[in-house]
C-alpha atoms as a PDB file:
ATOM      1  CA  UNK A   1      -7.590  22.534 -28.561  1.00  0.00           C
ATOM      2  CA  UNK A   2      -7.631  26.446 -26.632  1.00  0.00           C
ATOM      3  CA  UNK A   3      -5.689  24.474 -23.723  1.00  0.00           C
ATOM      4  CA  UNK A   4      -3.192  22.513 -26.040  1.00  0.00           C
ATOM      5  CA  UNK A   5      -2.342  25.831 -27.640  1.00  0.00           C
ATOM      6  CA  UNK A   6      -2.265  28.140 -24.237  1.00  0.00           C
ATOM      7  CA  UNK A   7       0.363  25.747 -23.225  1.00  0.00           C
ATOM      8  CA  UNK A   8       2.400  25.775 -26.665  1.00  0.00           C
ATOM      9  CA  UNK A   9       5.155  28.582 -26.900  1.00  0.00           C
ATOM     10  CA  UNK A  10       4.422  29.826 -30.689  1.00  0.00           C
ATOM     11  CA  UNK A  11       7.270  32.135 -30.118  1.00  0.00           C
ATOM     12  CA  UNK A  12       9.754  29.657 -30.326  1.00  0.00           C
ATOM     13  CA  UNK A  13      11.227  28.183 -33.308  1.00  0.00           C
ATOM     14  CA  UNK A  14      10.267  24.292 -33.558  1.00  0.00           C
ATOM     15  CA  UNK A  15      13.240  23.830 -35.807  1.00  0.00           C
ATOM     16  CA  UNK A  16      15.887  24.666 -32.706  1.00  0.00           C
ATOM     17  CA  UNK A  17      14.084  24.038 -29.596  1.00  0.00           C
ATOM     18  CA  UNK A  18      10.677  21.756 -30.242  1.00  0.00           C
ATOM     19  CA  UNK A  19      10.236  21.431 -26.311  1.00  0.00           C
ATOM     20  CA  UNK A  20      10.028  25.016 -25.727  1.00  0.00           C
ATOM     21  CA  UNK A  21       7.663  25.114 -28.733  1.00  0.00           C
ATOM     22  CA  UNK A  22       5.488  22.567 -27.717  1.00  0.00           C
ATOM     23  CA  UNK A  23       5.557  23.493 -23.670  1.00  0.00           C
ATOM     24  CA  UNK A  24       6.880  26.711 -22.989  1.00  0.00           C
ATOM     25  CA  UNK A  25       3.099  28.216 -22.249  1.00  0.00           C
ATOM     26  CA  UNK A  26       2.821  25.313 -19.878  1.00  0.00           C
ATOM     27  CA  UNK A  27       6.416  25.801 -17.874  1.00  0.00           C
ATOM     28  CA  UNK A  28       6.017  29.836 -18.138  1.00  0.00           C
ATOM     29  CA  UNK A  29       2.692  28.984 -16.004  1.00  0.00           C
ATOM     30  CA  UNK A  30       3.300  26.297 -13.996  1.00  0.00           C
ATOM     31  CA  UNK A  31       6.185  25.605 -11.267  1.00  0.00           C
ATOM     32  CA  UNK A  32       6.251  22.303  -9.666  1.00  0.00           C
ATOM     33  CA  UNK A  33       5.153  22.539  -5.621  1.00  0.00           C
ATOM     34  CA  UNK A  34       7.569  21.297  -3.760  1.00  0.00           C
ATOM     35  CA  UNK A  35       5.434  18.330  -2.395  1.00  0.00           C
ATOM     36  CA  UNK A  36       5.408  17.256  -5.475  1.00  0.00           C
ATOM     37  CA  UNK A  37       8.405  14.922  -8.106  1.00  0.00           C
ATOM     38  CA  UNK A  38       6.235  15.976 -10.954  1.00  0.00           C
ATOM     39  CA  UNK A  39       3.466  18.432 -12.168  1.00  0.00           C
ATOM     40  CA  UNK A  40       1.302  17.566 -15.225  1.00  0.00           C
ATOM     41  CA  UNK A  41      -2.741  18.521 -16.074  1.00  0.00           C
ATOM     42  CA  UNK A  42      -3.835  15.067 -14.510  1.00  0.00           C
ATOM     43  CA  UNK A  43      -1.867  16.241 -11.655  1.00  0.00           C
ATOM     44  CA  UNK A  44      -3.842  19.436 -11.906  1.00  0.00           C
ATOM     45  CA  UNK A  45      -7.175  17.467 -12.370  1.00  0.00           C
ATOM     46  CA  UNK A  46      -6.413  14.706  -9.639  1.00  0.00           C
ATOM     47  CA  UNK A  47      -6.004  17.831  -7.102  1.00  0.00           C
ATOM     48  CA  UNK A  48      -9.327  19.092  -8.500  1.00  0.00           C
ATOM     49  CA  UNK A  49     -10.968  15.918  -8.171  1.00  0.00           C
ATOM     50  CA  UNK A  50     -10.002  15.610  -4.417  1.00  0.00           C
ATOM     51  CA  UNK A  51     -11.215  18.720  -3.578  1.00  0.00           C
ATOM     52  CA  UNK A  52     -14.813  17.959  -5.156  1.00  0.00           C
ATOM     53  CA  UNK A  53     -14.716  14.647  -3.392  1.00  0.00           C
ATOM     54  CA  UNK A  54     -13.923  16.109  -0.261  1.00  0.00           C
ATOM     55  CA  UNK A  55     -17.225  18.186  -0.292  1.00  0.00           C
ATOM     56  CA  UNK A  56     -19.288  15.533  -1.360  1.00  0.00           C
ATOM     57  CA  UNK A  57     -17.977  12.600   1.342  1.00  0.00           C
ATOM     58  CA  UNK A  58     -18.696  15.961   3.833  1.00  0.00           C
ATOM     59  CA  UNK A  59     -22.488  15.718   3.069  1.00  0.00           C
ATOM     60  CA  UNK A  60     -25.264  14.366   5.089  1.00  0.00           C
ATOM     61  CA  UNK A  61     -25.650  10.840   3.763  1.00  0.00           C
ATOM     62  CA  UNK A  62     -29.143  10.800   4.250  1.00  0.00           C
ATOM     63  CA  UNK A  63     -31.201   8.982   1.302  1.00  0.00           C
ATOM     64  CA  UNK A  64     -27.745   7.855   0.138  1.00  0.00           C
ATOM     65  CA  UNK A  65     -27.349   4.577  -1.537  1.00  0.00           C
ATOM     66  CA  UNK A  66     -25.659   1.811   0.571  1.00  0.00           C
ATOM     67  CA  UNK A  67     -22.275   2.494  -1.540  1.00  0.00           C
ATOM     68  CA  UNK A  68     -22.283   5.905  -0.956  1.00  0.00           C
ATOM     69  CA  UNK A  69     -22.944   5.721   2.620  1.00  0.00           C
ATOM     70  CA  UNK A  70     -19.724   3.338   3.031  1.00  0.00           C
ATOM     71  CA  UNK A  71     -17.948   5.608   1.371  1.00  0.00           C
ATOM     72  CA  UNK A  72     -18.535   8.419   3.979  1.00  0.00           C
ATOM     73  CA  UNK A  73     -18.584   6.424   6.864  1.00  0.00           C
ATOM     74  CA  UNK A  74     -14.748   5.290   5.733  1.00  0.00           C
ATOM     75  CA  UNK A  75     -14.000   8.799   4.801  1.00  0.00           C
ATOM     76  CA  UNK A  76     -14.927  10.056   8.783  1.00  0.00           C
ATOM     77  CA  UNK A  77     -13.090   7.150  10.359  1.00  0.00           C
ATOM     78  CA  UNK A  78     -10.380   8.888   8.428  1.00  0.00           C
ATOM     79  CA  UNK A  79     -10.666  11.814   9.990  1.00  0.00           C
ATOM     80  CA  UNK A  80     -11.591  11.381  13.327  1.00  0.00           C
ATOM     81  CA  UNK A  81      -7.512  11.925  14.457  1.00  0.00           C
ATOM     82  CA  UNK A  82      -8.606  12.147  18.084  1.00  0.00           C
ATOM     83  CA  UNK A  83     -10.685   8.685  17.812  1.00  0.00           C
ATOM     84  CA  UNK A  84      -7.910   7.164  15.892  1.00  0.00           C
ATOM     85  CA  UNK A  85      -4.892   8.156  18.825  1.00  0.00           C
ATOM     86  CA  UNK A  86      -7.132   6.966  21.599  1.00  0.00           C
ATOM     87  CA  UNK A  87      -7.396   3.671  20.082  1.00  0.00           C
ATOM     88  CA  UNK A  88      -3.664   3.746  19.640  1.00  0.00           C
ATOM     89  CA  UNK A  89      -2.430  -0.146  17.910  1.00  0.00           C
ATOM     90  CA  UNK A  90      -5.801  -1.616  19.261  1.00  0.00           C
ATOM     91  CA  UNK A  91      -6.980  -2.355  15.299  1.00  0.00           C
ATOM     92  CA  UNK A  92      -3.349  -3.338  14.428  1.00  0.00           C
ATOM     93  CA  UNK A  93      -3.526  -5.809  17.552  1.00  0.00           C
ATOM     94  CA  UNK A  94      -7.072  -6.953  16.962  1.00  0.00           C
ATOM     95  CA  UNK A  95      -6.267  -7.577  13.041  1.00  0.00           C
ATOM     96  CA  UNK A  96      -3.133  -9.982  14.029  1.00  0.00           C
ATOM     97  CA  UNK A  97      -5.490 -11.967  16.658  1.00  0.00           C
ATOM     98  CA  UNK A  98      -7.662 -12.471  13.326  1.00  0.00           C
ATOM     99  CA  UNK A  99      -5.004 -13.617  11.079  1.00  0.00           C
ATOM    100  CA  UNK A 100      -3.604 -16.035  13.610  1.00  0.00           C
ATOM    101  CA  UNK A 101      -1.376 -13.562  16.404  1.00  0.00           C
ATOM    102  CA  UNK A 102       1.942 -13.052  15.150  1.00  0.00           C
ATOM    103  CA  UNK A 103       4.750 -15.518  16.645  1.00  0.00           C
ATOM    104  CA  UNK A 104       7.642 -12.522  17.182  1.00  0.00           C
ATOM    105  CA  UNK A 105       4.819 -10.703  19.099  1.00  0.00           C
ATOM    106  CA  UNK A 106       3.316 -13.586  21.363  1.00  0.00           C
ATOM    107  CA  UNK A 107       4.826 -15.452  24.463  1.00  0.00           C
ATOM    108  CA  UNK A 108       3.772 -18.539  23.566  1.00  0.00           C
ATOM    109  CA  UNK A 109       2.825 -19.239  19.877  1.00  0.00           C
ATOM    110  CA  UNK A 110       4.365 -22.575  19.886  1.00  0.00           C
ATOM    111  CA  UNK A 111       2.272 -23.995  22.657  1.00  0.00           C
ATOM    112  CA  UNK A 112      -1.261 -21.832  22.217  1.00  0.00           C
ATOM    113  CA  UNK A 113      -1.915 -21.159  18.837  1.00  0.00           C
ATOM    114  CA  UNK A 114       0.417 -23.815  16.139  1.00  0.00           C
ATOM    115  CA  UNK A 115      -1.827 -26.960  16.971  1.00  0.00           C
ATOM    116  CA  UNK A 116      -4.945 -25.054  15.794  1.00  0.00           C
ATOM    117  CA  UNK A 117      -3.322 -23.103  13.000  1.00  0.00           C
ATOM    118  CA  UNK A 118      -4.122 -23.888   9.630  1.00  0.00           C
ATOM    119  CA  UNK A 119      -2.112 -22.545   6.826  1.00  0.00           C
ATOM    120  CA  UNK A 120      -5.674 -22.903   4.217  1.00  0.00           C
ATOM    121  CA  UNK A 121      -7.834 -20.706   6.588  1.00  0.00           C
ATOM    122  CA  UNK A 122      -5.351 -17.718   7.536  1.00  0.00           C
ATOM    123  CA  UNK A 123      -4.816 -17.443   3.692  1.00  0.00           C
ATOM    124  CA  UNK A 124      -7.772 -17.251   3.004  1.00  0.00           C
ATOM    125  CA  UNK A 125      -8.894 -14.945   5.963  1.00  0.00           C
ATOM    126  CA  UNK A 126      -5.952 -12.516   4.444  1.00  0.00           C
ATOM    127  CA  UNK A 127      -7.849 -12.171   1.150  1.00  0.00           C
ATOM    128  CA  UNK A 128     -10.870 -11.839   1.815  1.00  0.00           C
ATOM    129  CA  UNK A 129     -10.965  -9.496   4.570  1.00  0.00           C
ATOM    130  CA  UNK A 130      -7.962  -7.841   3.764  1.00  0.00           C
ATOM    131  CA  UNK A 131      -7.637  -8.136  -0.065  1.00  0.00           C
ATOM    132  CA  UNK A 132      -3.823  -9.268   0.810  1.00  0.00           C
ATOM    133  CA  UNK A 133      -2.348 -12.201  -0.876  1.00  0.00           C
ATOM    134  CA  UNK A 134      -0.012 -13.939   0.449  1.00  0.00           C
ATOM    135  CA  UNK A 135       2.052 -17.345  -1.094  1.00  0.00           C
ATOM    136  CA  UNK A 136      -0.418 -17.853  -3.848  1.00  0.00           C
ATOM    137  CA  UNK A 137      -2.528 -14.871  -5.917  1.00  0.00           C
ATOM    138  CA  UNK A 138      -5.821 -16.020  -6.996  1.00  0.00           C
ATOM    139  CA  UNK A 139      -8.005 -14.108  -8.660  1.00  0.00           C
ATOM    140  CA  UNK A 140     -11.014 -14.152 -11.596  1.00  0.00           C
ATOM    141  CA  UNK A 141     -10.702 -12.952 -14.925  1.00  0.00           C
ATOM    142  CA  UNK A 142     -11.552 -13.534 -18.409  1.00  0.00           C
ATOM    143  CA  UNK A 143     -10.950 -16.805 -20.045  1.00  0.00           C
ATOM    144  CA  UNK A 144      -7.657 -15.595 -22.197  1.00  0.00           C
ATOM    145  CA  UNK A 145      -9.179 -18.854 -24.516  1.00  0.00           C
ATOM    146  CA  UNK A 146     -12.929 -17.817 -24.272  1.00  0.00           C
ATOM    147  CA  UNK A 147     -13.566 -14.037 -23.543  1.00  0.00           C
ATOM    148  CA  UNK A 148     -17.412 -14.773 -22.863  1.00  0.00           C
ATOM    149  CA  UNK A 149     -17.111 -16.925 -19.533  1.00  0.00           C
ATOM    150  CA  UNK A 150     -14.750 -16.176 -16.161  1.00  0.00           C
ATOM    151  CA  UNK A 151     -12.257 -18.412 -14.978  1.00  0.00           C
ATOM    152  CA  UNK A 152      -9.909 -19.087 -11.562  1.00  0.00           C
ATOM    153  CA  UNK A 153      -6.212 -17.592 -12.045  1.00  0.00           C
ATOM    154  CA  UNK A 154      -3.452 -18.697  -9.855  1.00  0.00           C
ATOM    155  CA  UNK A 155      -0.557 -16.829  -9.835  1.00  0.00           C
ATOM    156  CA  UNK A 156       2.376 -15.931  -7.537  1.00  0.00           C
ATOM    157  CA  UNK A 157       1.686 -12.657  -5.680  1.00  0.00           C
ATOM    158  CA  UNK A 158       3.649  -9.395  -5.004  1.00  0.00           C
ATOM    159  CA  UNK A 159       6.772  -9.220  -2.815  1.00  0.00           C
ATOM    160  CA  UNK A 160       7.180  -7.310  -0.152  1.00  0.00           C
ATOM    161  CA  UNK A 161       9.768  -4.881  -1.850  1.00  0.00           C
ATOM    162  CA  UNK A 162       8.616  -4.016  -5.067  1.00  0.00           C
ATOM    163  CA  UNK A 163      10.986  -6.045  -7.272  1.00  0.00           C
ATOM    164  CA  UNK A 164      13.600  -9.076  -7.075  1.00  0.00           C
ATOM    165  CA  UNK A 165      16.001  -6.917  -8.101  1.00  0.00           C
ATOM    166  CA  UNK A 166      15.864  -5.356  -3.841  1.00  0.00           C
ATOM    167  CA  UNK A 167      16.571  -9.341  -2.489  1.00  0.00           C
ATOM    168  CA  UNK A 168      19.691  -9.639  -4.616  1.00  0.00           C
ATOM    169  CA  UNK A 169      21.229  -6.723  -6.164  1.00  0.00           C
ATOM    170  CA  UNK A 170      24.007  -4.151  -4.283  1.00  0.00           C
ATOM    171  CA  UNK A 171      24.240  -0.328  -4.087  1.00  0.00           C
ATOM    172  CA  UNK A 172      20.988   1.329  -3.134  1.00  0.00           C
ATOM    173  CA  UNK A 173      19.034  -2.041  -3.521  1.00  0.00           C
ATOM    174  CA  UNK A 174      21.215  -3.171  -0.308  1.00  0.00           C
ATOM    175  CA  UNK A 175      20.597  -0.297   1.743  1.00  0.00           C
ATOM    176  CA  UNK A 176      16.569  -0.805   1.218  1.00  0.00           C
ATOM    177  CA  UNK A 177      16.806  -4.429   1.956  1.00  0.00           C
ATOM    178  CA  UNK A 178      18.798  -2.975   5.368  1.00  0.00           C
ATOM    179  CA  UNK A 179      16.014  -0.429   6.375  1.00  0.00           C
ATOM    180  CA  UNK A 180      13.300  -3.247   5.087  1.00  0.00           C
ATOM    181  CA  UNK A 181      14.296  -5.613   7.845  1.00  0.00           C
ATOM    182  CA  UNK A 182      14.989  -2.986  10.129  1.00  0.00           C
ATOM    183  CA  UNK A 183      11.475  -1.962   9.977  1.00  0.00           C
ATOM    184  CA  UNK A 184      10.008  -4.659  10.645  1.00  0.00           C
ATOM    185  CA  UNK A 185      12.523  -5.232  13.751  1.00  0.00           C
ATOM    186  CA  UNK A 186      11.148  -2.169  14.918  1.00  0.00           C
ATOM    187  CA  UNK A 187       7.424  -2.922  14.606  1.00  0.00           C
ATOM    188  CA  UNK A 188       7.866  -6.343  16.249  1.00  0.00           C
ATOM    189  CA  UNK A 189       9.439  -4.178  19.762  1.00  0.00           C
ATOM    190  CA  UNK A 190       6.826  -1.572  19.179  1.00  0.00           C
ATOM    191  CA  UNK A 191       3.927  -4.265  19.178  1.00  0.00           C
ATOM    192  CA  UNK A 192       5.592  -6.473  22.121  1.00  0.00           C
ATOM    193  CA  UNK A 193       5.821  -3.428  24.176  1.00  0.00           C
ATOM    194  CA  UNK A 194       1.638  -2.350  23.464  1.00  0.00           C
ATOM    195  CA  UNK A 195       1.377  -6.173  24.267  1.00  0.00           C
ATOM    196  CA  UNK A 196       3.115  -5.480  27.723  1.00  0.00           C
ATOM    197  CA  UNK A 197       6.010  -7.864  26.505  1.00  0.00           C
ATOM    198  CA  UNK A 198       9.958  -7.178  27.163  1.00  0.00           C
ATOM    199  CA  UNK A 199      11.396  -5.751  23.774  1.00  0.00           C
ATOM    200  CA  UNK A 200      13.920  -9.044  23.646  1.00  0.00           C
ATOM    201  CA  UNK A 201      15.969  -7.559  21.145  1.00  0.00           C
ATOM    202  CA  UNK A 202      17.961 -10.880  19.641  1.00  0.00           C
ATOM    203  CA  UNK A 203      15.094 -12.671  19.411  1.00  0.00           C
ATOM    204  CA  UNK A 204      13.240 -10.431  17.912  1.00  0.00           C
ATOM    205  CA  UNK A 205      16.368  -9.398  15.208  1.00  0.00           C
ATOM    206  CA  UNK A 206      16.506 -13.570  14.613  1.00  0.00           C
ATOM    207  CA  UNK A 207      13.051 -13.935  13.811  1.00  0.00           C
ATOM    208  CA  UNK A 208      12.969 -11.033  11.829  1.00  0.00           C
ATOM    209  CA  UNK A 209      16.239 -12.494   9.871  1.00  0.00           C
ATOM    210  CA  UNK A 210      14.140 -15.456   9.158  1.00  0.00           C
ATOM    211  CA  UNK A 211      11.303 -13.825   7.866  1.00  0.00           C
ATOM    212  CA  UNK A 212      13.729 -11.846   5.492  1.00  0.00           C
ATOM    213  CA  UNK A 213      15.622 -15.276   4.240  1.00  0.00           C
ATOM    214  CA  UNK A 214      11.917 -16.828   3.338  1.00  0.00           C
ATOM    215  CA  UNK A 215      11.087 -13.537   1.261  1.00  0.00           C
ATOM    216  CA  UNK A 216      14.482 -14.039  -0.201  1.00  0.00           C
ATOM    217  CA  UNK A 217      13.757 -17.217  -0.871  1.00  0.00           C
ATOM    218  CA  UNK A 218      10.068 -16.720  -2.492  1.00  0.00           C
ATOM    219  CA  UNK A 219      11.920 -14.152  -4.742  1.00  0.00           C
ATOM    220  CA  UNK A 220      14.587 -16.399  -6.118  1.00  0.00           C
END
C-alpha cells in the first residue's frame, strides 16, 4: 500500500489528468535507462533478482545439491570469455555433426551422410538434447478431458520468424524476411570457411533460397 501511494501524485486532480494522479510519484522518480524500451517495478525487481543471483551462482558449490551445482557450472561456462574465443565455432561445428552435418556446409552430403540419415532420429536428437522442435511439437500435458492423468500432444511447432504474418506480408515484414535469409547466407560462408571450405557464394544463396521457400511453405 506505502509503495502504491509513493508512486501516486495526490497533487493532481483525478478529474483532469487520472494518469498523473495515479503515476506521477512513479515518473517524477523514475527515468527509463536507455538500454531499456520500458521501465516498470518488475523491471526494477528482475534487475534486483539478477544481481542476488549473480552472488549466489559466484559461491563455492560445495555441499550443493546436484541442481544447484548445474546451475553454477552453466553459469561459469558463461563467463569464461577467454575459454569461449579459444574454442571459437568448435561447439557450433560439433552440435551440426550431432544433428546430422548440415548439407550447405559439407562437400559431400549427398554421397556421405543421406544413405544413413534418418529423418525419425535427427528429430528426435533435436528435442531432446536441444529442446528444439522441429516439423512436429510434441509435448505432455494435462488431459484437457481428464485433468488427473497426462497425455501426448502433437502440435505444429514455432517458425523461424515469429509469426506468418513475416512469410507473406509487405512493408517492414519484407525487409525482415530479406535480413532473415541473409543471415543465414552469412552463417553458411562463415561455417564453410571454419570448415576450410571455399565460401561458393551461389550455391550457398540457392540453398539458402530453398530453405526459405520450405519455411514459407510450413507457414502457409
Amino acid at each position: 500500500a506505502a509503495r502504491i501511494i509513493q508512486n501516486m501524485d495526490p497533487t493532481a486532480d483525478p478529474c483532469k489528468d487520472f494518469y498523473q494522479y495515479a503515476c506521477g510519484g512513479w515518473l517524477n522518480r523514475h527515468v527509463i535507462p536507455e538500454t531499456s524500451s520500458r521501465y516498470s517495478i518488475f523491471d526494477i525487481l528482475r534487475d534486483e533478482l539478477e544481481i542476488i543471483l549473480k552472488g549466489v551462482l559466484e559461491t563455492s558449490d560445495q555441499g550443493d545439491r546436484e541442481a544447484f551445482q548445474k546451475a553454477k557450472i552453466l553459469y561459469k561456462s558463461c563467463m569464461n570469455e577467454s575459454l569461449i574465443e579459444q574454442r571459437d565455432s568448435l561447439p557450433l561445428l560439433e552440435a551440426l555433426t550431432m544433428v546430422g552435418d548440415w548439407p550447405v556446409a559439407s562437400a559431400d552430403w549427398n554421397k556421405t551422410k543421406e544413405p544413413n540419415w534418418s529423418m525419425e532420429e535427427k528429430l528426435s536428437i533435436m528435442n531432446s538434447r536441444f529442446n528444439k522442435r522441429v516439423l512436429i511439437d510434441m509435448f505432455v500435458w494435462n488431459d484437457d478431458r481428464d485433468s488427473s492423468r497426462h497425455i501426448i500432444y502433437i502440435d505444429q511447432p514455432s517458425l523461424g520468424m515469429p509469426s506468418r504474418d513475416y512469410y507473406f506480408n509487405g512493408g517492414n515484414y519484407q525487409r525482415v524476411r530479406e535480413a532473415y535469409l541473409q543471415f543465414m547466407v552469412t552463417i553458411a560462408k562463415m561455417i564453410r570457411e571454419d570448415k576450410n571450405m571455399s565460401k561458393d557464394d551461389s550455391f550457398v544463396q540457392e540453398e539458402m533460397a530453398k530453405v526459405m521457400e520450405l519455411e514459407t511453405e510450413i507457414a502457409n
